[in-house]
Structure formats: C-alpha cells, structure tokens
N, C-alpha and C. Protein backbone atom coordinates (compact mmCIF):
# COMPACT_ATOMS: atom_id res chain seq x y z
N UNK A 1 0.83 -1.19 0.00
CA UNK A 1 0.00 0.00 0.00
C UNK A 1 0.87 1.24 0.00
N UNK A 2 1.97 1.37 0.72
CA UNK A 2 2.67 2.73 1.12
C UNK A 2 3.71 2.63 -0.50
N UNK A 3 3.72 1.78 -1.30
CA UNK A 3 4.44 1.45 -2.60
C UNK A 3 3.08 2.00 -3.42
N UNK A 4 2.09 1.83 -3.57
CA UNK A 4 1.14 2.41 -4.54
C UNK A 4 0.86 4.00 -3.95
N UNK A 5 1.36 3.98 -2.85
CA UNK A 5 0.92 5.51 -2.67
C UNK A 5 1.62 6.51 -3.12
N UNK A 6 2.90 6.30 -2.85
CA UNK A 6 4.32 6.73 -3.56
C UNK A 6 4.48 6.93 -4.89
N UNK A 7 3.93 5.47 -5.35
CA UNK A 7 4.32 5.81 -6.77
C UNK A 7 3.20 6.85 -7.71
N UNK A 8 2.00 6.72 -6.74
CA UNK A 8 0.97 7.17 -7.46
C UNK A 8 1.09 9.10 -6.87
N UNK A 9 1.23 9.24 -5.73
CA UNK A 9 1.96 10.62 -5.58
C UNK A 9 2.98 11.14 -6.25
N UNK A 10 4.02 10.55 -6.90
CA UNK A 10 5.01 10.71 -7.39
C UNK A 10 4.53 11.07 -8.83
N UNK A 11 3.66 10.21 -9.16
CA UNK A 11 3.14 10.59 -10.82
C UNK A 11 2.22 11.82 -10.61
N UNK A 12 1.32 12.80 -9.91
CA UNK A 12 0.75 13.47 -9.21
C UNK A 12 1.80 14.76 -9.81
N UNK A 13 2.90 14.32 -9.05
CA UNK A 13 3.16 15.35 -8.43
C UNK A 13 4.15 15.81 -10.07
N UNK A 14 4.55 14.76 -10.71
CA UNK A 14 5.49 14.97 -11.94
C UNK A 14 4.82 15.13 -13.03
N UNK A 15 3.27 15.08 -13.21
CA UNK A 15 2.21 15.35 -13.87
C UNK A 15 2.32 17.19 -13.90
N UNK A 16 1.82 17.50 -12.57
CA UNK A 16 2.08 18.67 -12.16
C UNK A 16 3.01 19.55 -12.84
N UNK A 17 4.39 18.88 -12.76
CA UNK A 17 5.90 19.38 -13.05
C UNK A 17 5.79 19.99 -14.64
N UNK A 18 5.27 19.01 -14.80
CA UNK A 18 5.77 18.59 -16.69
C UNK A 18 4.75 19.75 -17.12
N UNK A 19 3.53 19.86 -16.53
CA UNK A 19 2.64 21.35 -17.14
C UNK A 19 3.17 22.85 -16.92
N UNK A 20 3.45 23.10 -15.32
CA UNK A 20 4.00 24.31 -14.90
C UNK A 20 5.27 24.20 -15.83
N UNK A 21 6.09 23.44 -16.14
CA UNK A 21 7.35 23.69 -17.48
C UNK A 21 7.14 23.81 -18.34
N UNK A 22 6.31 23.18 -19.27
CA UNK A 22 5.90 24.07 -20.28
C UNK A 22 5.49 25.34 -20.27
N UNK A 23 4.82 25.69 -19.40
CA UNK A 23 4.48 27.15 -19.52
C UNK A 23 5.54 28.03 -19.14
N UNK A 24 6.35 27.77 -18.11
CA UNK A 24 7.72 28.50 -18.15
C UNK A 24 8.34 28.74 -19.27
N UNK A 25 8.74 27.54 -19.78
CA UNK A 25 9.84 27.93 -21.48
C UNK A 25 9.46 28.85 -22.16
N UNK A 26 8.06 28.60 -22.04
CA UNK A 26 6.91 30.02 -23.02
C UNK A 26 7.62 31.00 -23.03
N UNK A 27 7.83 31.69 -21.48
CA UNK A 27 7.64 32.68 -21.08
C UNK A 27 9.37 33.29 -20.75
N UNK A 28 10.39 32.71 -20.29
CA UNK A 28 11.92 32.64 -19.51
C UNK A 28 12.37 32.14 -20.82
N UNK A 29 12.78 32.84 -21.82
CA UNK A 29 13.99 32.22 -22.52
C UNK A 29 15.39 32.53 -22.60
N UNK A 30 15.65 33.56 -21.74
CA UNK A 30 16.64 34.20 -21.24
C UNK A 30 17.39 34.10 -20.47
N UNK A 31 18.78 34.89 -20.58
CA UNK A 31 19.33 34.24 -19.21
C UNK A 31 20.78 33.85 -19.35
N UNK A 32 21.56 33.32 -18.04
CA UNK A 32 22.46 32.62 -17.80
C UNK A 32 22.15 31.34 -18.49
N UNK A 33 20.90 30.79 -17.27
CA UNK A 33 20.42 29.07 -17.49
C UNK A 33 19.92 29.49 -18.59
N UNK A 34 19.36 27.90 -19.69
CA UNK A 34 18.02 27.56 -20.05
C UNK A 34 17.09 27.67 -19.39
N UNK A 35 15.96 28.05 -19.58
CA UNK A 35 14.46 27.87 -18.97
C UNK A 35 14.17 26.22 -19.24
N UNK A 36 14.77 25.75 -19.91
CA UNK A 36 14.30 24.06 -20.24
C UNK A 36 15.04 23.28 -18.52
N UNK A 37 16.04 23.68 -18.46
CA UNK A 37 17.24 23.14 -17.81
C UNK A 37 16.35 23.89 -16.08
N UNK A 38 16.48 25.01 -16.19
CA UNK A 38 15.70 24.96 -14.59
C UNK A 38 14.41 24.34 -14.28
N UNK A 39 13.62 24.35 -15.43
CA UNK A 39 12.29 23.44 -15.04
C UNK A 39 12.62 22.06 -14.87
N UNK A 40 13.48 21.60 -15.90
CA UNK A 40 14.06 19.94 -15.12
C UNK A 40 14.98 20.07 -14.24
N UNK A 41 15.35 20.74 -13.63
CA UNK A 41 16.38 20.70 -12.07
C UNK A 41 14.56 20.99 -11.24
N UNK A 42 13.95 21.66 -11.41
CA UNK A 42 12.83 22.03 -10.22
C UNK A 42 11.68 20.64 -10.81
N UNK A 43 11.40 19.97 -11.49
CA UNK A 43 10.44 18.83 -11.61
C UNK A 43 11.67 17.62 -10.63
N UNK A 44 13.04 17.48 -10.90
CA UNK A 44 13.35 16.42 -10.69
C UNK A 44 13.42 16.56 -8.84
N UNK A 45 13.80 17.93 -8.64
CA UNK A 45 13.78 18.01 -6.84
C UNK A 45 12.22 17.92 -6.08
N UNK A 46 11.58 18.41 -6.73
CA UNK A 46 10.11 18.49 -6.29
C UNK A 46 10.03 16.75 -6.49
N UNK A 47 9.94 15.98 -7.42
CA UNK A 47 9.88 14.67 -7.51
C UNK A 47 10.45 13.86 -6.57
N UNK A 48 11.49 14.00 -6.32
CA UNK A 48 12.95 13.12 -5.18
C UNK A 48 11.96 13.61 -3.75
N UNK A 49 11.71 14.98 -3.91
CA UNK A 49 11.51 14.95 -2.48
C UNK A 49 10.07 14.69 -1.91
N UNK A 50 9.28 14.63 -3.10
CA UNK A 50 8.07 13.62 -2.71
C UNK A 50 8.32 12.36 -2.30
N UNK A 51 9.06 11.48 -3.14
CA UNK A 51 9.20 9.84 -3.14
C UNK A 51 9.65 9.61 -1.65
N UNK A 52 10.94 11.05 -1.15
CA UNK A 52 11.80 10.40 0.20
C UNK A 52 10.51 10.99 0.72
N UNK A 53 9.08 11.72 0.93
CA UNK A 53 8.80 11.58 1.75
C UNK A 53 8.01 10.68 2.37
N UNK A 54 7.64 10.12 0.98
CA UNK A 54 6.74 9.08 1.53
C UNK A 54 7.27 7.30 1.91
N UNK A 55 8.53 7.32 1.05
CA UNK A 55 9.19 6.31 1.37
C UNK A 55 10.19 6.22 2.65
N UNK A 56 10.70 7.09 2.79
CA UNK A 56 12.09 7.53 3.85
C UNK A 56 11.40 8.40 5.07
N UNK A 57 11.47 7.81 6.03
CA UNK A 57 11.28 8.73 7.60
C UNK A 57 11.88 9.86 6.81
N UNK A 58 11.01 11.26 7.78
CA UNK A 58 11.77 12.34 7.74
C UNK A 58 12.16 12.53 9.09
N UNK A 59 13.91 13.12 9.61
CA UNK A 59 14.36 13.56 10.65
C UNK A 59 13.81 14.44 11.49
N UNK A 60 12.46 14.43 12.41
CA UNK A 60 11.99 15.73 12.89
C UNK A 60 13.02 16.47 13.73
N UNK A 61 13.94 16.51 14.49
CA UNK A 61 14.76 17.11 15.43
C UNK A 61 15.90 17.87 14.50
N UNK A 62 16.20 17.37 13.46
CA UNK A 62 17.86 17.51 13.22
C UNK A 62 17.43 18.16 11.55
N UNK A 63 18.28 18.94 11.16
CA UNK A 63 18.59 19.53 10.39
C UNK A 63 20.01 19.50 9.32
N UNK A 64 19.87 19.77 8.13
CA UNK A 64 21.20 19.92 7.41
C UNK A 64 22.14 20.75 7.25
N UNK A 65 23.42 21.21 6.99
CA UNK A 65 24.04 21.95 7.27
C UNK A 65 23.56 23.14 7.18
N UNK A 66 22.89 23.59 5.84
CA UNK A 66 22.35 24.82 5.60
C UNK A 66 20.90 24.90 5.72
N UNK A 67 20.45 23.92 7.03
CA UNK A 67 19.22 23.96 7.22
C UNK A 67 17.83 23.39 6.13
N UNK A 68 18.57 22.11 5.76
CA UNK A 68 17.37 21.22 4.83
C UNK A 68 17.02 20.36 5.53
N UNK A 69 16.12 19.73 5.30
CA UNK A 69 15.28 18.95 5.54
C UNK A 69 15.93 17.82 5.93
N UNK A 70 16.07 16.74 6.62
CA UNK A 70 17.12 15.60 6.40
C UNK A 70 15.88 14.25 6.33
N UNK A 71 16.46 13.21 5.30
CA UNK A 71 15.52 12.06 5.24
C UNK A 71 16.57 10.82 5.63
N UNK A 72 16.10 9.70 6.53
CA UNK A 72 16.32 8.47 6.65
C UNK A 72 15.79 7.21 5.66
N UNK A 73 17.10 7.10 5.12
CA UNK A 73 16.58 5.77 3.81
C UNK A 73 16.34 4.67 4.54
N UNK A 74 16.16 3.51 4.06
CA UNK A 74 16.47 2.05 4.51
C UNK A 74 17.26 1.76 5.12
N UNK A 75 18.16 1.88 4.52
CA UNK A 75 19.87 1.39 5.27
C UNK A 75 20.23 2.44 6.33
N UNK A 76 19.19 3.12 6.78
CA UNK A 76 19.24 3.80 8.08
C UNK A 76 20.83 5.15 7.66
N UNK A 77 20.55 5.86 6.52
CA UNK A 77 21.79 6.86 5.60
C UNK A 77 20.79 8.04 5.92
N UNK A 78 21.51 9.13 6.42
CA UNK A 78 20.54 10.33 6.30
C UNK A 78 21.41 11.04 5.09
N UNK A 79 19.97 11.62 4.44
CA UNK A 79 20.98 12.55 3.51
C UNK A 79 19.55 13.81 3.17
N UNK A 80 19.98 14.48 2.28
CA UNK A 80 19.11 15.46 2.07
C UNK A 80 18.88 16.02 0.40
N UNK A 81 18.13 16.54 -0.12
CA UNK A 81 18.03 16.65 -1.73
C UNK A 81 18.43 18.22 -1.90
N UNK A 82 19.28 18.51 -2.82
CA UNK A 82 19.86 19.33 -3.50
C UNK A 82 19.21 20.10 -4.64
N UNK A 83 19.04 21.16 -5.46
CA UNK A 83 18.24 21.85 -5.73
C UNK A 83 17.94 20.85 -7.25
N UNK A 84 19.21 19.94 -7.66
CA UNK A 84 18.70 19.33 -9.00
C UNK A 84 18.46 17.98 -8.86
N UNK A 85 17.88 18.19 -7.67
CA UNK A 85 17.36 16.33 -6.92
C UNK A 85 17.79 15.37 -6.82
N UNK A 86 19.14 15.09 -6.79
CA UNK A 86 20.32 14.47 -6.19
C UNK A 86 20.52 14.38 -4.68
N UNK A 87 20.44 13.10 -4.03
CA UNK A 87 20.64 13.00 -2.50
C UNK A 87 22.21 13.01 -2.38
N UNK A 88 22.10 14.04 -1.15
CA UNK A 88 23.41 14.29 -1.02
C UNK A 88 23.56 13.60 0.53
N UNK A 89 24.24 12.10 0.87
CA UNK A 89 24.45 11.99 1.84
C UNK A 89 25.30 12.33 3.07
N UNK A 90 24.73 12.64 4.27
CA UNK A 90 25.43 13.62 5.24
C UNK A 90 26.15 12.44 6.56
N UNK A 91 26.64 12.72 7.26
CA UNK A 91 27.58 11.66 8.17
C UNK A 91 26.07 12.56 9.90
N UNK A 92 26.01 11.72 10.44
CA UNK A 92 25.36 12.32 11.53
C UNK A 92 25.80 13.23 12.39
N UNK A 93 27.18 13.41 11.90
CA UNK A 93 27.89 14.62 13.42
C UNK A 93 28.19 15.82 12.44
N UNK A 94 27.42 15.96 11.28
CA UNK A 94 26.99 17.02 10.22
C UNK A 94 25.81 17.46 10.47
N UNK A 95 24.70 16.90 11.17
CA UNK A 95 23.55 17.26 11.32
C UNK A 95 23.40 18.35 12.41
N UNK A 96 22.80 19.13 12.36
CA UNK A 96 22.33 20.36 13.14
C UNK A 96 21.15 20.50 14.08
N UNK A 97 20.73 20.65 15.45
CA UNK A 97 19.83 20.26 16.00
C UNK A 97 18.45 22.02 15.34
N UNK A 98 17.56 21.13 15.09
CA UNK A 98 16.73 22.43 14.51
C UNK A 98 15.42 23.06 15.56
N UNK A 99 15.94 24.68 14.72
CA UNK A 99 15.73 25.33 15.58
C UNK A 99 14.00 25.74 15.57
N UNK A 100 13.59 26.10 16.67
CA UNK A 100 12.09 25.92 16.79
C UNK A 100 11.56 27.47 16.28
C-alpha cells in the first residue's frame, strides 16, 4: 500500500511538473540558465523529495548543514536533496539540531 501511494503521488506530483514547465519555457527564454534546464532541475527536486517523503522517515529534530530537511533511507543513511534532486548523503555529526 505505502508502494502504490508513492508511486501514485510521485506521478501526481510529476504530472504537475511537466505542465507548470511548459508554460515557463513560453515565457523565460533568457538568461544565464536555459528555462528548459531549470524546469528539469525544479520537476526532478520536487519529484525526489516527494518519493523520500513518503518512502524515507523524515528527521523531525535535526537539520542539514544549511538547514534542509534531512531524510532516513532504509539502510538507516541520512541525507538530504539538492536543488537538482540528487541525495546528497550527510555523516550524523553534520547534522544540526533544529531550531524551533
């Protein structure tokens, strides 16, 4: 059940992605970046960080260096997602106690 929920949030949520980007490119063709290239760095982090939430405990106490979110995988690895949705894993005496 928590595998159909995931996957079916995950399509939800990358459904979502794939419309709000098209309409960006429309509009951002300028620039440093591509407008193609930031809408797939922001669909693929918005995506990652749905899946760890529904698959991966999230850390309520502790925090990431620069104050992200931290998720617990399986193999009991905390790590945290990066703006182009890549888990970046952290060592636990990296973690930050967060602030209320």
């Amino acid at each position: 059940m928590k595998k159909v929920l995931g996957i079916t949030l995950l399509l939800i949520v990358a459904t979502f992605c794939s419309v709000n980007a098209q309409s960006k490119t429309k509009k951002d063709t300028t620039g440093g970046k591509n407008a193609v290239e930031k809408a797939a760095n922001k669909t693929a982090e918005v995506a990652v960080k749905g899946k760890a939430t529904v698959v991966d405990k999230v850390y309520k106490d502790k925090v990431g260096p620069d104050g992200q979110t931290i998720y617990i995988d399986r193999h009991s690895k905390y790590y945290w997602v990066d703006k182009k949705g890549h888990n970046v894993y952290v060592e636990k005496s990296q973690l930050r106690p967060k602030q209320s």
